[in-house]
PDB file of N, CA and C in Angstrom:
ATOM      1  N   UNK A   1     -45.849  17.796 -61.578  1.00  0.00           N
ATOM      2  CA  UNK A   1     -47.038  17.958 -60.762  1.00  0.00           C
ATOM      3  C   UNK A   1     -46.682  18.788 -59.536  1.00  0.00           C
ATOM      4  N   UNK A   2     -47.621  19.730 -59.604  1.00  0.00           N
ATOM      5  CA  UNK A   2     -47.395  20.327 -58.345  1.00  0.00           C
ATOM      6  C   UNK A   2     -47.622  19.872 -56.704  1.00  0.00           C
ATOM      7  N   UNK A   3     -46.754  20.098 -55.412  1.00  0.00           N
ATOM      8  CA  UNK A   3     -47.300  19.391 -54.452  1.00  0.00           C
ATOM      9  C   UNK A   3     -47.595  20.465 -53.803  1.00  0.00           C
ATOM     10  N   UNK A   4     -47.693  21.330 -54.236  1.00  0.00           N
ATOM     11  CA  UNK A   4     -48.289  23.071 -53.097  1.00  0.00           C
ATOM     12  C   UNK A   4     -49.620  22.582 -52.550  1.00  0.00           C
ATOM     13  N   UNK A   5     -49.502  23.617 -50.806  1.00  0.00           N
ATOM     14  CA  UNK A   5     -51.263  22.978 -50.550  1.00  0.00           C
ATOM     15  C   UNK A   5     -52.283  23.790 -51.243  1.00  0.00           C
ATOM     16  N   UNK A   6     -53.089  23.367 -51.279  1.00  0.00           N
ATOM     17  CA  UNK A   6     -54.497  24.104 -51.659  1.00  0.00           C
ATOM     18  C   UNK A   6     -55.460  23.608 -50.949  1.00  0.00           C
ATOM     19  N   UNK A   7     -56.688  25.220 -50.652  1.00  0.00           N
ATOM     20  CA  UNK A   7     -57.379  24.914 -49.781  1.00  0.00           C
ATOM     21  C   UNK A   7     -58.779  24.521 -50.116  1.00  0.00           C
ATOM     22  N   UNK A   8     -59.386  24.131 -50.035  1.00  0.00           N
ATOM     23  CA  UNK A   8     -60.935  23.770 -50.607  1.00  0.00           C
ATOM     24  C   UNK A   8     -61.833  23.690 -49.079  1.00  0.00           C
ATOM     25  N   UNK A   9     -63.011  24.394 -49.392  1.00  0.00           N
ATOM     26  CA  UNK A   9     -64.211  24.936 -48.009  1.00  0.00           C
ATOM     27  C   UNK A   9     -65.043  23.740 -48.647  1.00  0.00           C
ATOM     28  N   UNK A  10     -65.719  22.976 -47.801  1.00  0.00           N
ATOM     29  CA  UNK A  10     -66.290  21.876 -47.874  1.00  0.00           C
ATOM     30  C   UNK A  10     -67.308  21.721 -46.462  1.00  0.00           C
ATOM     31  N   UNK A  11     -68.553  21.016 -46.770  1.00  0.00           N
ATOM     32  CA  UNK A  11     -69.722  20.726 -45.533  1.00  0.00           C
ATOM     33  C   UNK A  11     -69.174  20.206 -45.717  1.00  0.00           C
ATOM     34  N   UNK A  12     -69.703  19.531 -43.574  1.00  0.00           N
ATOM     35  CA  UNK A  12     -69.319  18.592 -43.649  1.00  0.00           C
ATOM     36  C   UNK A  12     -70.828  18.795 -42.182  1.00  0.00           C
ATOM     37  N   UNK A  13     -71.467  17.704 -41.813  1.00  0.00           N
ATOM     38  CA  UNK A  13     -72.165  17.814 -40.583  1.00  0.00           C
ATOM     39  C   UNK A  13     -73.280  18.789 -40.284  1.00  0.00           C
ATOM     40  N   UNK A  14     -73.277  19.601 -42.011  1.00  0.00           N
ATOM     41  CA  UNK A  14     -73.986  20.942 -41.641  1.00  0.00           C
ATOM     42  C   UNK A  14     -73.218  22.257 -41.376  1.00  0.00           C
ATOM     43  N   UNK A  15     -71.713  21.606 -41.574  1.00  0.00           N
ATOM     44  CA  UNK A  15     -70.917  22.885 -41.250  1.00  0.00           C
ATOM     45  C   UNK A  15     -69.574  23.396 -42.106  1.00  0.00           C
ATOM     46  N   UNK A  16     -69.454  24.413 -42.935  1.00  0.00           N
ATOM     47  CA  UNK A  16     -68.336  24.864 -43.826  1.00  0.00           C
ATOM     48  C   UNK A  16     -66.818  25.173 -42.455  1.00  0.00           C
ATOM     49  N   UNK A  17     -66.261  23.719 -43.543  1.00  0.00           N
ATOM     50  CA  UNK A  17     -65.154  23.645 -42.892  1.00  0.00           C
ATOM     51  C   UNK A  17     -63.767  23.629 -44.024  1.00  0.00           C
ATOM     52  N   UNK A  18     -62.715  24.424 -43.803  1.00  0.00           N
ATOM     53  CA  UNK A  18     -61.785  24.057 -44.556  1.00  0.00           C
ATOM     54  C   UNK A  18     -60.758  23.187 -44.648  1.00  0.00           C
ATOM     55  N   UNK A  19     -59.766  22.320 -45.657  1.00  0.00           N
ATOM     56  CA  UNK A  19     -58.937  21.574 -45.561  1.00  0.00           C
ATOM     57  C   UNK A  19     -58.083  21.710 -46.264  1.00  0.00           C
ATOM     58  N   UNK A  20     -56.769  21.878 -45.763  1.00  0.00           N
ATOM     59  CA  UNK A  20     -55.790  22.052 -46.701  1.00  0.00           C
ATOM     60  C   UNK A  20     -54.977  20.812 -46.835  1.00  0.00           C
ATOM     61  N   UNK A  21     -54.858  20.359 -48.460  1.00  0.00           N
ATOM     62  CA  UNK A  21     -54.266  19.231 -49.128  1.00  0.00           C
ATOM     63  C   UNK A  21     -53.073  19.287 -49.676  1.00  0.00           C
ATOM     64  N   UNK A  22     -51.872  18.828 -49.895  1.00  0.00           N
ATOM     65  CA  UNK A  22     -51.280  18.921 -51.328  1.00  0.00           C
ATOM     66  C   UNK A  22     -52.029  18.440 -52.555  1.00  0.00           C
ATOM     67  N   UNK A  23     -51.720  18.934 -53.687  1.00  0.00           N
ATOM     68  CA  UNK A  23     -52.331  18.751 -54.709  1.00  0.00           C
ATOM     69  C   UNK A  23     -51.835  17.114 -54.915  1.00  0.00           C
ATOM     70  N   UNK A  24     -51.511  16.070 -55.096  1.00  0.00           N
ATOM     71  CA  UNK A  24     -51.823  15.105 -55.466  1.00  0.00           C
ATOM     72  C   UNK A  24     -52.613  14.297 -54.474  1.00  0.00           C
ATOM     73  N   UNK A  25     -52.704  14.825 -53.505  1.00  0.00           N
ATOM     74  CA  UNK A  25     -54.069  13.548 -52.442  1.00  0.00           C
ATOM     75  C   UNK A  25     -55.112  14.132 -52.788  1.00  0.00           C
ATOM     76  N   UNK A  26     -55.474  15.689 -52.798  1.00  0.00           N
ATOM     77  CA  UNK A  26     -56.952  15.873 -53.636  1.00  0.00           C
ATOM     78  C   UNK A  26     -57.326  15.161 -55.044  1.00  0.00           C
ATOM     79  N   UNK A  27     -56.153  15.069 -55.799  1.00  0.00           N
ATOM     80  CA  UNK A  27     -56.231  14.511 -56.968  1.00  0.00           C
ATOM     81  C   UNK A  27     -56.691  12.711 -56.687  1.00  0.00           C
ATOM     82  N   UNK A  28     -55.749  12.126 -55.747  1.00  0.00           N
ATOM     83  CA  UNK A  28     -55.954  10.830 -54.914  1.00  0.00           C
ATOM     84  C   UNK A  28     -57.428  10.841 -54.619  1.00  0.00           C
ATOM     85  N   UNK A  29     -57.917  11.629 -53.827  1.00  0.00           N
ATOM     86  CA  UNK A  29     -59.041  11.322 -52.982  1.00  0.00           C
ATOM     87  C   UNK A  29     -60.317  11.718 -53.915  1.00  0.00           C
ATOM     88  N   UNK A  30     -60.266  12.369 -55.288  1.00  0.00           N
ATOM     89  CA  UNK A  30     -61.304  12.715 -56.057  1.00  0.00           C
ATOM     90  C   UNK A  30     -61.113  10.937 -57.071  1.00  0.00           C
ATOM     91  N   UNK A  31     -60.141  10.770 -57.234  1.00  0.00           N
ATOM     92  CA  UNK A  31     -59.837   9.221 -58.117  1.00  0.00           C
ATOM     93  C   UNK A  31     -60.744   8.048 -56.640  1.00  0.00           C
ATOM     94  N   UNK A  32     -60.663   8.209 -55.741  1.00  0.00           N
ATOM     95  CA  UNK A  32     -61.261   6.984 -54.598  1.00  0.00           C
ATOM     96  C   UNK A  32     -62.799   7.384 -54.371  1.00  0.00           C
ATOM     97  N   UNK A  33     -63.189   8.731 -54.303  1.00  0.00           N
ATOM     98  CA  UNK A  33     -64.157   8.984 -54.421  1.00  0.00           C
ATOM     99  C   UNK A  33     -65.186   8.661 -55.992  1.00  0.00           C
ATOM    100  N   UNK A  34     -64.877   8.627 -56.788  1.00  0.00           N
ATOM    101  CA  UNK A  34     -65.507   8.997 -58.033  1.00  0.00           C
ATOM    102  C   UNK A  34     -65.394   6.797 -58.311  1.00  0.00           C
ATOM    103  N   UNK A  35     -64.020   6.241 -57.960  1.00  0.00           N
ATOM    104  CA  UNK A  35     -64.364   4.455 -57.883  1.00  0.00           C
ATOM    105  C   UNK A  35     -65.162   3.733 -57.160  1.00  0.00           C
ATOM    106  N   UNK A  36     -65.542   5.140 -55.944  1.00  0.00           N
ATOM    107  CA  UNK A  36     -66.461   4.396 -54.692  1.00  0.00           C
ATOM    108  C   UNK A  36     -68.107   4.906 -55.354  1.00  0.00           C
ATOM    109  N   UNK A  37     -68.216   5.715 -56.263  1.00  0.00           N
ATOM    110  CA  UNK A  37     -69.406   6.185 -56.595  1.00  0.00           C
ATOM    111  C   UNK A  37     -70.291   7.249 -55.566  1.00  0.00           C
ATOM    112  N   UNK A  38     -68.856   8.104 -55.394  1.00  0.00           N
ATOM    113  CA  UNK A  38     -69.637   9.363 -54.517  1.00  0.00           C
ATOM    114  C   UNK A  38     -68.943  10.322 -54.624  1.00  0.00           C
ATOM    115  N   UNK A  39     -69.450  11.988 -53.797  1.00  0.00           N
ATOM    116  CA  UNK A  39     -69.087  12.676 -54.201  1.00  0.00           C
ATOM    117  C   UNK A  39     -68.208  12.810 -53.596  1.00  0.00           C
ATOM    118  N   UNK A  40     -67.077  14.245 -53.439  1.00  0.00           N
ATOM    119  CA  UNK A  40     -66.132  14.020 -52.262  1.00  0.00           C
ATOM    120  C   UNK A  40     -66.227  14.834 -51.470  1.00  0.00           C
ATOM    121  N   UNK A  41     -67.542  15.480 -51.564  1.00  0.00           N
ATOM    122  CA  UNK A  41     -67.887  16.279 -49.909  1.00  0.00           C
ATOM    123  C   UNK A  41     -68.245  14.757 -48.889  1.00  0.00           C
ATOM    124  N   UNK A  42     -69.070  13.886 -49.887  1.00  0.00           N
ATOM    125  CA  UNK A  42     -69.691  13.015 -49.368  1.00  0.00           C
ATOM    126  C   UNK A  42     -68.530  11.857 -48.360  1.00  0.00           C
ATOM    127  N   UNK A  43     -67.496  11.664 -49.134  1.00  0.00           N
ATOM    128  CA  UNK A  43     -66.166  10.901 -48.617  1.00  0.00           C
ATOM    129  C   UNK A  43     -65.949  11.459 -47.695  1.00  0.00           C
ATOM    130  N   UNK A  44     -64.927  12.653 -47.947  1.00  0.00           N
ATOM    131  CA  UNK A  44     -64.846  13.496 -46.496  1.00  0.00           C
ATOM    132  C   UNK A  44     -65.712  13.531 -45.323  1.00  0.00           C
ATOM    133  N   UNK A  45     -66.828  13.456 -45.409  1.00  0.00           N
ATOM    134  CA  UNK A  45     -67.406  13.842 -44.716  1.00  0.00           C
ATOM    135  C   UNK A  45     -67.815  12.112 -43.729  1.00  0.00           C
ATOM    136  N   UNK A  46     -67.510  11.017 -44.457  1.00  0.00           N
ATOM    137  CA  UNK A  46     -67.104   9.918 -43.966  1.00  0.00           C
ATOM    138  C   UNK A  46     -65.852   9.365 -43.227  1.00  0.00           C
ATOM    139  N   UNK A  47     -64.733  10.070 -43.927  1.00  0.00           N
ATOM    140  CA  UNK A  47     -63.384   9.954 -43.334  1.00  0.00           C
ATOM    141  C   UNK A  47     -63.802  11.069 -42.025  1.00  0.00           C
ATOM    142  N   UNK A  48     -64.381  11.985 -41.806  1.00  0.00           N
ATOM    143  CA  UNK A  48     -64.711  12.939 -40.790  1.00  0.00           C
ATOM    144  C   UNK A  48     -65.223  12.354 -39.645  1.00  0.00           C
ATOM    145  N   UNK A  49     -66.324  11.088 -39.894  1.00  0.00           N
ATOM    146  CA  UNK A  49     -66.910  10.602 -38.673  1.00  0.00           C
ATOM    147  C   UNK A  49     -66.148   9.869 -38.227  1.00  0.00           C
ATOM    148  N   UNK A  50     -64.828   9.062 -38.652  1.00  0.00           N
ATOM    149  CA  UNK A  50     -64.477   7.579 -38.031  1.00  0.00           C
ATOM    150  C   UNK A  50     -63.261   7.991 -37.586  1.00  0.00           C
ATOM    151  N   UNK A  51     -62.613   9.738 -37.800  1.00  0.00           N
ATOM    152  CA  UNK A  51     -60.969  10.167 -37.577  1.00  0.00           C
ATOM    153  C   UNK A  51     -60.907   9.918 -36.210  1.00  0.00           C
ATOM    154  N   UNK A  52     -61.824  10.197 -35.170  1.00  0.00           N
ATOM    155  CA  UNK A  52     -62.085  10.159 -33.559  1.00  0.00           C
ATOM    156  C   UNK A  52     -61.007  11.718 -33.582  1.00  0.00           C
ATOM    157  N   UNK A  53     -60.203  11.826 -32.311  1.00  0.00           N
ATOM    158  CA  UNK A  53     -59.563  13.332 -32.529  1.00  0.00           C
ATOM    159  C   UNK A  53     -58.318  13.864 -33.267  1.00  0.00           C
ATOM    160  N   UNK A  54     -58.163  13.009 -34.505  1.00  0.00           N
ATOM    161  CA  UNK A  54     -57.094  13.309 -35.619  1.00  0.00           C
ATOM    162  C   UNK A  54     -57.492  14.104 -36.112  1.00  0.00           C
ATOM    163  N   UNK A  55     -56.451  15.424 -36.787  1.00  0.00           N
ATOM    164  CA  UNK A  55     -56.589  16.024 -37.359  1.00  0.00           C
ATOM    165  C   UNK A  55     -57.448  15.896 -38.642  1.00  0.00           C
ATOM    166  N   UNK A  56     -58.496  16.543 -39.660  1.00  0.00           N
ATOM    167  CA  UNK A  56     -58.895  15.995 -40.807  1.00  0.00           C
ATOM    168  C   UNK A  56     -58.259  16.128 -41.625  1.00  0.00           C
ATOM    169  N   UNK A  57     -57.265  17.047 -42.143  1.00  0.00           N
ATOM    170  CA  UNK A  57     -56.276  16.509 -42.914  1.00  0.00           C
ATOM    171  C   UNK A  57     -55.484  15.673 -42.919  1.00  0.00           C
ATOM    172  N   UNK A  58     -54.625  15.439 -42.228  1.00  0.00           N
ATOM    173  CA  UNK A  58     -54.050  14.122 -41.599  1.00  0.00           C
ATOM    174  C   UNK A  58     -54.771  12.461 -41.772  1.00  0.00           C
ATOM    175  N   UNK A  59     -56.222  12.793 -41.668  1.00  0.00           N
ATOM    176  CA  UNK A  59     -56.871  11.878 -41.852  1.00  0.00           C
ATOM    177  C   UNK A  59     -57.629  11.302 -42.679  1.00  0.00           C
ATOM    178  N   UNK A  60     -57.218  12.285 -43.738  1.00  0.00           N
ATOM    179  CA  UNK A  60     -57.789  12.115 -45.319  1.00  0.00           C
ATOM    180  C   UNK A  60     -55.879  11.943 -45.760  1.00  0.00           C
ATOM    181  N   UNK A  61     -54.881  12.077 -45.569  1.00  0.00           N
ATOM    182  CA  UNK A  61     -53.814  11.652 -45.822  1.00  0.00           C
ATOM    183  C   UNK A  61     -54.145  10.266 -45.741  1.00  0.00           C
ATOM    184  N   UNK A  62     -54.181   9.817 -44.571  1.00  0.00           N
ATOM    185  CA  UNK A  62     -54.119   8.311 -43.958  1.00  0.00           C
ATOM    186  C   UNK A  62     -54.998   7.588 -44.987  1.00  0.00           C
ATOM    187  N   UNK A  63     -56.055   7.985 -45.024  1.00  0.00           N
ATOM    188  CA  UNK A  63     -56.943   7.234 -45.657  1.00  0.00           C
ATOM    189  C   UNK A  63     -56.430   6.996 -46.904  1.00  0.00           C
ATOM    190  N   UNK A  64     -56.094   8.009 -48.056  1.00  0.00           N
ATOM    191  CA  UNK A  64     -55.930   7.952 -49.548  1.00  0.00           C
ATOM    192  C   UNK A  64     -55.073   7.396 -49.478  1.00  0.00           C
ATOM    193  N   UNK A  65     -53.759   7.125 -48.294  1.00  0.00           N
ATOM    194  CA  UNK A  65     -52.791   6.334 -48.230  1.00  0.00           C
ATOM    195  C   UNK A  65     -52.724   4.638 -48.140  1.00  0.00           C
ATOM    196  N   UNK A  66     -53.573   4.270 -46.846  1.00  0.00           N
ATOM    197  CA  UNK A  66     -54.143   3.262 -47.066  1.00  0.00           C
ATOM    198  C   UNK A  66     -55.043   2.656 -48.401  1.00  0.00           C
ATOM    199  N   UNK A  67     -55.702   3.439 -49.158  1.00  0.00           N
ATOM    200  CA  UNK A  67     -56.428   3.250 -49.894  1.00  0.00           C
ATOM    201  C   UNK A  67     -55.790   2.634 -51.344  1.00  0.00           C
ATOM    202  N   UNK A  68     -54.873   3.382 -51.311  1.00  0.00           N
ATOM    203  CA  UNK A  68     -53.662   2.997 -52.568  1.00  0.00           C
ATOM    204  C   UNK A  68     -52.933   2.083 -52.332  1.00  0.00           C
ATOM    205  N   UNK A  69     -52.787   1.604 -51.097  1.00  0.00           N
ATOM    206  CA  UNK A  69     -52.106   0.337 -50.237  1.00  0.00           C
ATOM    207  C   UNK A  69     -52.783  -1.008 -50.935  1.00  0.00           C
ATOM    208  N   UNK A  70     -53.809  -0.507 -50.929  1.00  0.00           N
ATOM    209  CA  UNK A  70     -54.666  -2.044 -50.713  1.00  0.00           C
ATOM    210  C   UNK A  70     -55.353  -2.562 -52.092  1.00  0.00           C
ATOM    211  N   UNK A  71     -54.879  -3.504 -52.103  1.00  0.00           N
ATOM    212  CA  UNK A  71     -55.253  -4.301 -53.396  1.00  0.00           C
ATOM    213  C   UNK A  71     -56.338  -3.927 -54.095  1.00  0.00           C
ATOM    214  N   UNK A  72     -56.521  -4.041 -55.340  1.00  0.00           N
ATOM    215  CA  UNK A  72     -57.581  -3.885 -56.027  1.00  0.00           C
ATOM    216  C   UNK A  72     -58.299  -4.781 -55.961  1.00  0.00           C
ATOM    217  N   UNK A  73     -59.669  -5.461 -56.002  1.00  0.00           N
ATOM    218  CA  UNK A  73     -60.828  -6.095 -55.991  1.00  0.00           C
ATOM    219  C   UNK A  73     -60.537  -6.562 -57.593  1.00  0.00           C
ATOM    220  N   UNK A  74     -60.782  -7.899 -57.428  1.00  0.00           N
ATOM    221  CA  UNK A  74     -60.547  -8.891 -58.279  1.00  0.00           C
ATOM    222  C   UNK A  74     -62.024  -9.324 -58.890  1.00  0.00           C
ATOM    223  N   UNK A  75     -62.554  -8.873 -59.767  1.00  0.00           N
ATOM    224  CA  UNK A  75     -63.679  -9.380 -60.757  1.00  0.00           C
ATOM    225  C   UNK A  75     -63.448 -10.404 -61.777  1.00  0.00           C
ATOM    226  N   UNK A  76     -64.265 -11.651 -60.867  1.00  0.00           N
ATOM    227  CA  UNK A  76     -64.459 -12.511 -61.795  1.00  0.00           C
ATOM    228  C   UNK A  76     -65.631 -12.887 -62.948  1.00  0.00           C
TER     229      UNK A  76
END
């Protein structure tokens, strides 16, 4: 698997913004997006309101990081 960045232009607020990822957290963050039942302009653009002045890449790191951290939801 490749970890090169790649860039993807994405709204966000009304506004084309770019983010550069390594290829397995886009891969990460399209797998958290698509379990949460949304799109992933739509995610981003959630991880965008709550970063306060972190970088947004950095803060879509954090997130997909945490996200894989944390237990799976237990259906009974």
């Amino acid at each position: 698997m490749s970890a090169g960045l790649t860039k993807h232009s994405v709204m966000i607020a009304g506004h084309r913004t770019s983010v550069s990822l390594e290829d397995p957290f886009w891969a990460a963050l399209r797998e958290v997006a698509a379990a949460r039942g949304q799109s992933l302009q739509a995610l981003i653009g959630a991880i965008d309101a709550g970063r306060g002045g972190q970088n947004l890449s950095s803060a879509i790191r954090v997130f997909v990081l945490e996200a894989v951290r944390r237990p799976p939801i237990q259906q009974t």
